[in-house]
Protein backbone atom coordinates (compact mmCIF):
# COMPACT_ATOMS: atom_id res chain seq x y z
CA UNK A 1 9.00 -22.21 -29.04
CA UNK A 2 10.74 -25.55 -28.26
CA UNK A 3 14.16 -25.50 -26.51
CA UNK A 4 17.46 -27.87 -27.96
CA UNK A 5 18.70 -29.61 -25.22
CA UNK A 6 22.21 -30.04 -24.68
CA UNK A 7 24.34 -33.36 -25.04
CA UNK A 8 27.02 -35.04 -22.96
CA UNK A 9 30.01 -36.30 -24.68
CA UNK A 10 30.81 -39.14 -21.90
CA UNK A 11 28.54 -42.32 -21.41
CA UNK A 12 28.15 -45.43 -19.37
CA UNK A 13 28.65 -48.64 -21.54
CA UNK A 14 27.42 -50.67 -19.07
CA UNK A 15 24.08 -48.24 -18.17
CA UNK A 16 23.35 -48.03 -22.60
CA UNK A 17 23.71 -51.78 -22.72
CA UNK A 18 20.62 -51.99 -19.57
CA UNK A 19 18.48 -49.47 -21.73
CA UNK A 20 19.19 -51.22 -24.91
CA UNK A 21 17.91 -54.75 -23.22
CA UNK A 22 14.78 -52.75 -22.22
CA UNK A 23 14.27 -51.78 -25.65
CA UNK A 24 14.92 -54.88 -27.58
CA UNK A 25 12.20 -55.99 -24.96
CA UNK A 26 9.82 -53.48 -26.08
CA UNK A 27 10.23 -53.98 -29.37
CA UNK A 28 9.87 -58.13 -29.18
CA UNK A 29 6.47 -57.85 -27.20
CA UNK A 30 6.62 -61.00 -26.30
CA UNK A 31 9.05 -62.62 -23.66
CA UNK A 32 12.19 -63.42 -24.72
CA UNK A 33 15.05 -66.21 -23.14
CA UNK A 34 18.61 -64.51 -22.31
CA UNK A 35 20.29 -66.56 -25.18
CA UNK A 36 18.55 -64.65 -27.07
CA UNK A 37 18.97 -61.49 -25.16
CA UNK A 38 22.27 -61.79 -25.07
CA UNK A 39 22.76 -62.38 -28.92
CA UNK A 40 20.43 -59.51 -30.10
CA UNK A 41 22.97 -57.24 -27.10
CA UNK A 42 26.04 -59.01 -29.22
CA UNK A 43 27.59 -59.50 -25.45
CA UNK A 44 28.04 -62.96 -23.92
CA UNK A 45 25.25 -64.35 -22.09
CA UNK A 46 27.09 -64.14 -18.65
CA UNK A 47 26.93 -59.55 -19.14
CA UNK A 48 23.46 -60.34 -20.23
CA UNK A 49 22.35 -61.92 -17.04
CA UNK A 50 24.26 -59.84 -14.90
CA UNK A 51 22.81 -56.81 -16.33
CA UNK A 52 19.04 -58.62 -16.57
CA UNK A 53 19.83 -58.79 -12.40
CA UNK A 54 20.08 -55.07 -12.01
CA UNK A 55 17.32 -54.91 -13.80
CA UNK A 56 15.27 -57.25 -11.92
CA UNK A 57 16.27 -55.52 -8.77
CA UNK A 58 14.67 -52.29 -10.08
CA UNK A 59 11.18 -54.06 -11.12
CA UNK A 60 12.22 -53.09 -14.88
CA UNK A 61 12.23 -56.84 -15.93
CA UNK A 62 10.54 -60.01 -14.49
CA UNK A 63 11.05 -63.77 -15.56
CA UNK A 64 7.96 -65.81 -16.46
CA UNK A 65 7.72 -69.39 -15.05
CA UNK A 66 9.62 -70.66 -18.13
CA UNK A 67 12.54 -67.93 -16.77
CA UNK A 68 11.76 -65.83 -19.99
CA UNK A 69 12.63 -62.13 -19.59
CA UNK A 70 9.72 -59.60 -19.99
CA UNK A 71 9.11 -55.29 -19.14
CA UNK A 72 8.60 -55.33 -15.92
CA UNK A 73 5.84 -53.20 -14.05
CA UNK A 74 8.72 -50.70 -13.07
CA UNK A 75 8.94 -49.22 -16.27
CA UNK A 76 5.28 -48.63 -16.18
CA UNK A 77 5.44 -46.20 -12.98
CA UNK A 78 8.54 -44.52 -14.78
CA UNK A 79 6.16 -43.86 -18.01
CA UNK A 80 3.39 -42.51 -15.84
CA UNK A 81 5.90 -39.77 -14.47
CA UNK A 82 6.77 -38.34 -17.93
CA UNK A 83 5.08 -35.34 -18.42
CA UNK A 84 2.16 -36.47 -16.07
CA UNK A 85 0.14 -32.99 -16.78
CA UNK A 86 0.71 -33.29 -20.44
CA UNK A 87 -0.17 -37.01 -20.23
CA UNK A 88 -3.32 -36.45 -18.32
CA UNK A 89 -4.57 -33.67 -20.90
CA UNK A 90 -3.94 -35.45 -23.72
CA UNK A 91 -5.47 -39.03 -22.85
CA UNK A 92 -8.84 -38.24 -22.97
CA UNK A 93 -8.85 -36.57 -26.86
CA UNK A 94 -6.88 -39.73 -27.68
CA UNK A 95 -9.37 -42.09 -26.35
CA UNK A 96 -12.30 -39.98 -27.89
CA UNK A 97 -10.55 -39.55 -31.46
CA UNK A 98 -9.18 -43.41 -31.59
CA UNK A 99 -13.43 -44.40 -30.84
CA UNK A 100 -14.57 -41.43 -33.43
CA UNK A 101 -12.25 -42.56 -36.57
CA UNK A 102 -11.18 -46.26 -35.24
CA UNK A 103 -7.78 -44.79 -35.55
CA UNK A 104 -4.78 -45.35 -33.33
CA UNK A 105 -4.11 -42.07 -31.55
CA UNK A 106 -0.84 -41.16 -30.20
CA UNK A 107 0.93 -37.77 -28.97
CA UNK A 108 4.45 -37.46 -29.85
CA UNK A 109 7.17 -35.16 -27.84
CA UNK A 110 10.38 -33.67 -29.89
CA UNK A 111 13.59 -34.99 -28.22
CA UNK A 112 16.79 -33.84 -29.53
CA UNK A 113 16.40 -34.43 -33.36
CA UNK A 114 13.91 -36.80 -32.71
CA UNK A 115 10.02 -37.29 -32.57
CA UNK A 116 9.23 -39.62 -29.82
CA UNK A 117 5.92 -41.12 -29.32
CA UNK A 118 4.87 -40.19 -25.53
CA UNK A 119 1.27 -42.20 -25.21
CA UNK A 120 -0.89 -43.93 -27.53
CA UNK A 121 -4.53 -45.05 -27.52
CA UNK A 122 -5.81 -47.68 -30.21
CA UNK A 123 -9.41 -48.12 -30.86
CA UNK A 124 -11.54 -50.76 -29.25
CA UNK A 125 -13.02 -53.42 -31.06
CA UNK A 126 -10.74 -54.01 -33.54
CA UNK A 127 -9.68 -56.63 -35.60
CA UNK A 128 -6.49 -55.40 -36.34
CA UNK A 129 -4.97 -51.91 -35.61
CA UNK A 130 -1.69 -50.15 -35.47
CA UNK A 131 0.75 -50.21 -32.56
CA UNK A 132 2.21 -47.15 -31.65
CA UNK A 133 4.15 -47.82 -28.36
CA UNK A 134 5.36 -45.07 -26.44
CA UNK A 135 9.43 -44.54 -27.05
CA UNK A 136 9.02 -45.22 -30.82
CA UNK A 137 11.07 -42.43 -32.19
CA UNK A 138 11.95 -41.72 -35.95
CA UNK A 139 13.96 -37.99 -37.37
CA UNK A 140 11.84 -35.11 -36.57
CA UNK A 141 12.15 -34.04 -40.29
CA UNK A 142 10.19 -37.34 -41.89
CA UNK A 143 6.14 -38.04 -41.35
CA UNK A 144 3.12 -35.56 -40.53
CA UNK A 145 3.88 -35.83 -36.41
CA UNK A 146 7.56 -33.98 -37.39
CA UNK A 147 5.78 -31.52 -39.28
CA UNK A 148 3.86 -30.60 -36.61
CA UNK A 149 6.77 -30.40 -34.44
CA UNK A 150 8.83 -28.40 -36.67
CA UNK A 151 6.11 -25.96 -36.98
CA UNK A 152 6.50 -25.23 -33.16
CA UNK A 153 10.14 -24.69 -33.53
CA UNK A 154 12.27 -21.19 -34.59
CA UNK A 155 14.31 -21.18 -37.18
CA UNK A 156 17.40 -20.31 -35.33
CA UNK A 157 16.88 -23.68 -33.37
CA UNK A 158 15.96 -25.45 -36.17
CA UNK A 159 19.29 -24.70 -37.37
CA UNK A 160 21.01 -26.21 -34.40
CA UNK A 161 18.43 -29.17 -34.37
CA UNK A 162 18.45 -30.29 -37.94
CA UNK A 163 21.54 -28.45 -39.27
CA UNK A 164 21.60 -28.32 -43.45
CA UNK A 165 18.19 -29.51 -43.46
CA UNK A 166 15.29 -27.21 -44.43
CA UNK A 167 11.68 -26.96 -42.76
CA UNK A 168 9.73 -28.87 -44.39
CA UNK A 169 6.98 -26.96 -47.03
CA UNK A 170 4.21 -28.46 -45.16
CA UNK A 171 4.93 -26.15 -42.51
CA UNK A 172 3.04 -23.40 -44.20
CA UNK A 173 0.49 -25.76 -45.16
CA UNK A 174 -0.08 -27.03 -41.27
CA UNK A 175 -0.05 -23.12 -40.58
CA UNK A 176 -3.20 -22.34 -42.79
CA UNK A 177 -5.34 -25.97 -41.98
CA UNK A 178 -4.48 -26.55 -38.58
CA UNK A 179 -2.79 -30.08 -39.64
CA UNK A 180 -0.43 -31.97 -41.47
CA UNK A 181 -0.74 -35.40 -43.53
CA UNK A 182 2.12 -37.36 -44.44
CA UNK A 183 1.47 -40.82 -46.58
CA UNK A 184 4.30 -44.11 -46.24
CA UNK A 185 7.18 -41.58 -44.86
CA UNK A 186 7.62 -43.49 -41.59
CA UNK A 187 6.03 -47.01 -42.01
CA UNK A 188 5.21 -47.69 -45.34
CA UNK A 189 1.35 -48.45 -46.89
CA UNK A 190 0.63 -45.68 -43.55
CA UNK A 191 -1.16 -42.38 -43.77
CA UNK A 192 -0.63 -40.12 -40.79
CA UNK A 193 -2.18 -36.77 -39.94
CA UNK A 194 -0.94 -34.66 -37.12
CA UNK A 195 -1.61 -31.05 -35.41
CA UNK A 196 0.92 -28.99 -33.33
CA UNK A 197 0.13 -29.16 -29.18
CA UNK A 198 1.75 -25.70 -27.71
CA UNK A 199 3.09 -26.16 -24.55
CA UNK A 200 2.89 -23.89 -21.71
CA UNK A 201 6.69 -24.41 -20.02
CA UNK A 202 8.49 -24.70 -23.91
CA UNK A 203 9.02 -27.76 -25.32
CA UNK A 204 6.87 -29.29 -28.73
CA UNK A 205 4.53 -31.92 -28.88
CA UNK A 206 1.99 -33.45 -31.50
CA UNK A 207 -1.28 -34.99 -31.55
CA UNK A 208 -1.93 -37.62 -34.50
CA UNK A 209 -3.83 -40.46 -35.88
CA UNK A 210 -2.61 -43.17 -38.38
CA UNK A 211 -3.94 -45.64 -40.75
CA UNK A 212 -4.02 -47.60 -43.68
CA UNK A 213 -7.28 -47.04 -45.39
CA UNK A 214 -10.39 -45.22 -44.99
CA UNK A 215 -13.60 -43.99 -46.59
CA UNK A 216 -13.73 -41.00 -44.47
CA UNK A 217 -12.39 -37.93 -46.10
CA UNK A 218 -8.69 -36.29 -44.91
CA UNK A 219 -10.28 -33.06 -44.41
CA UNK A 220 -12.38 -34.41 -41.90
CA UNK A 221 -10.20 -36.37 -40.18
CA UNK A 222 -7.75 -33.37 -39.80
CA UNK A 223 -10.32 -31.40 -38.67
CA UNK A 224 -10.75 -33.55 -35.92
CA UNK A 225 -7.09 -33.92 -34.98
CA UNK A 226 -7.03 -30.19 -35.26
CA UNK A 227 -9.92 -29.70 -32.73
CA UNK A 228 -8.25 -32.58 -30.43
CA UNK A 229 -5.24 -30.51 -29.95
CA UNK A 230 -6.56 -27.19 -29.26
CA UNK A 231 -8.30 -29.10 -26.27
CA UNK A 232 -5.19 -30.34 -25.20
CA UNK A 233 -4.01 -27.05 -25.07
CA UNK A 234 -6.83 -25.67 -23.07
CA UNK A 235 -6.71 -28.69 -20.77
CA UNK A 236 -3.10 -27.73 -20.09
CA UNK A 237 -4.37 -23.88 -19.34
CA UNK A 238 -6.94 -25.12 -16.85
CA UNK A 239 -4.17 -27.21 -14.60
């Protein structure tokens, strides 16, 4: 069963404001000037840059020739070390379901009250898919990934997780097919369907597709996600 963490009550201003840049980066995708850095941070440009510096330093942002701010390789290596074993089990189902269904794949972690998206796999070939970048995060209690989560979860730290707020039904229902699916909770128009990874050291994760549209039936398509977890799970066994 997954673990709650515990929280500190103290924090740096100055460290929050450096991972904030990084994720107004992330979310952008494309490179950004510190103007506007410094605008979207609501601090004047002169913390910006001085911040962007210690950044630099640390490979976690470069400059383009045009001195526009983009991730830097840095956070890249940092990525890689997350859960490397869990990481290198999962990538290979993702790749093989995102070809199978033209689907984006992703496996999602539970952090705090959170479901955070750990890697993600779109298919090839593609006119237009969904982007699922890792550290997208949305309430563990919303979407077919949280379900799966929750389902991996006692109640007793369920309480201290998501206090006042029930398990969702679709717990049992996960429990009897082997997945969950969830339709506009987290980004509107999208269906998702997600199954439950078990862990070997504690901890939750979830392996799902999502989508807007598709002649293939849900049944199917869970049954796949289903099957793409339990080798996840025996890929974890074998390391």
């Amino acid at each position: 069963m997954a673990t709650i963490p515990s929280s500190s009550g103290s924090h740096s201003q100055t460290l929050a404001r450096g991972i904030r840049i990084l994720e107004i980066l992330a979310d952008a995708r494309v490179p950004l000037t510190i103007a506007q850095l410094a605008e979207r941070l609501e601090v004047h440009r002169s913390i910006a840059y001085r911040i962007l510096r210690t950044l630099e330093d640390h490979h976690l942002v470069a400059r383009d020739a045009s001195g526009r701010v983009h991730m830097g390789v840095g956070v890249a290596e940092l990525a890689q070390a997350v859960q490397p074993d869990l990481q290198t089990a999962a990538l290979p189902e993702l790749t093989q379901l995102a070809g199978d269904l033209t689907m984006t794949a992703f496996l999602s972690v539970l952090e705090r009250a959170d479901s955070v998206v750990l890697l993600s796999v779109e298919p090839r070939h593609q006119a237009a898919t969904i982007v699922y970048r890792p550290g997208s995060r949305h309430p563990v209690h919303l979407g077919a990934p949280g379900i799966a989560l929750q389902s991996l979860v006692d109640d007793q730290n369920w309480s201290k997780l998501a206090p006042g707020v029930p398990k969702r039904q679709e717990v049992e229902q996960l429990s009897r097919l082997g997945y969950a699916v969830t339709r506009g909770e987290v980004i509107r128009g999208m269906t998702a369907v997600s199954s439950a990874v078990r862990l070997r050291r504690g901890g939750a994760a979830a392996l799902s597709v999502v989508y807007v549209e598709t002649e293939l039936v849900e049944s199917y398509v869970g049954d796949l996600v289903r099957a793409a977890a339990e080798r996840v799970e025996r890929n974890l066994t074998t390391r």
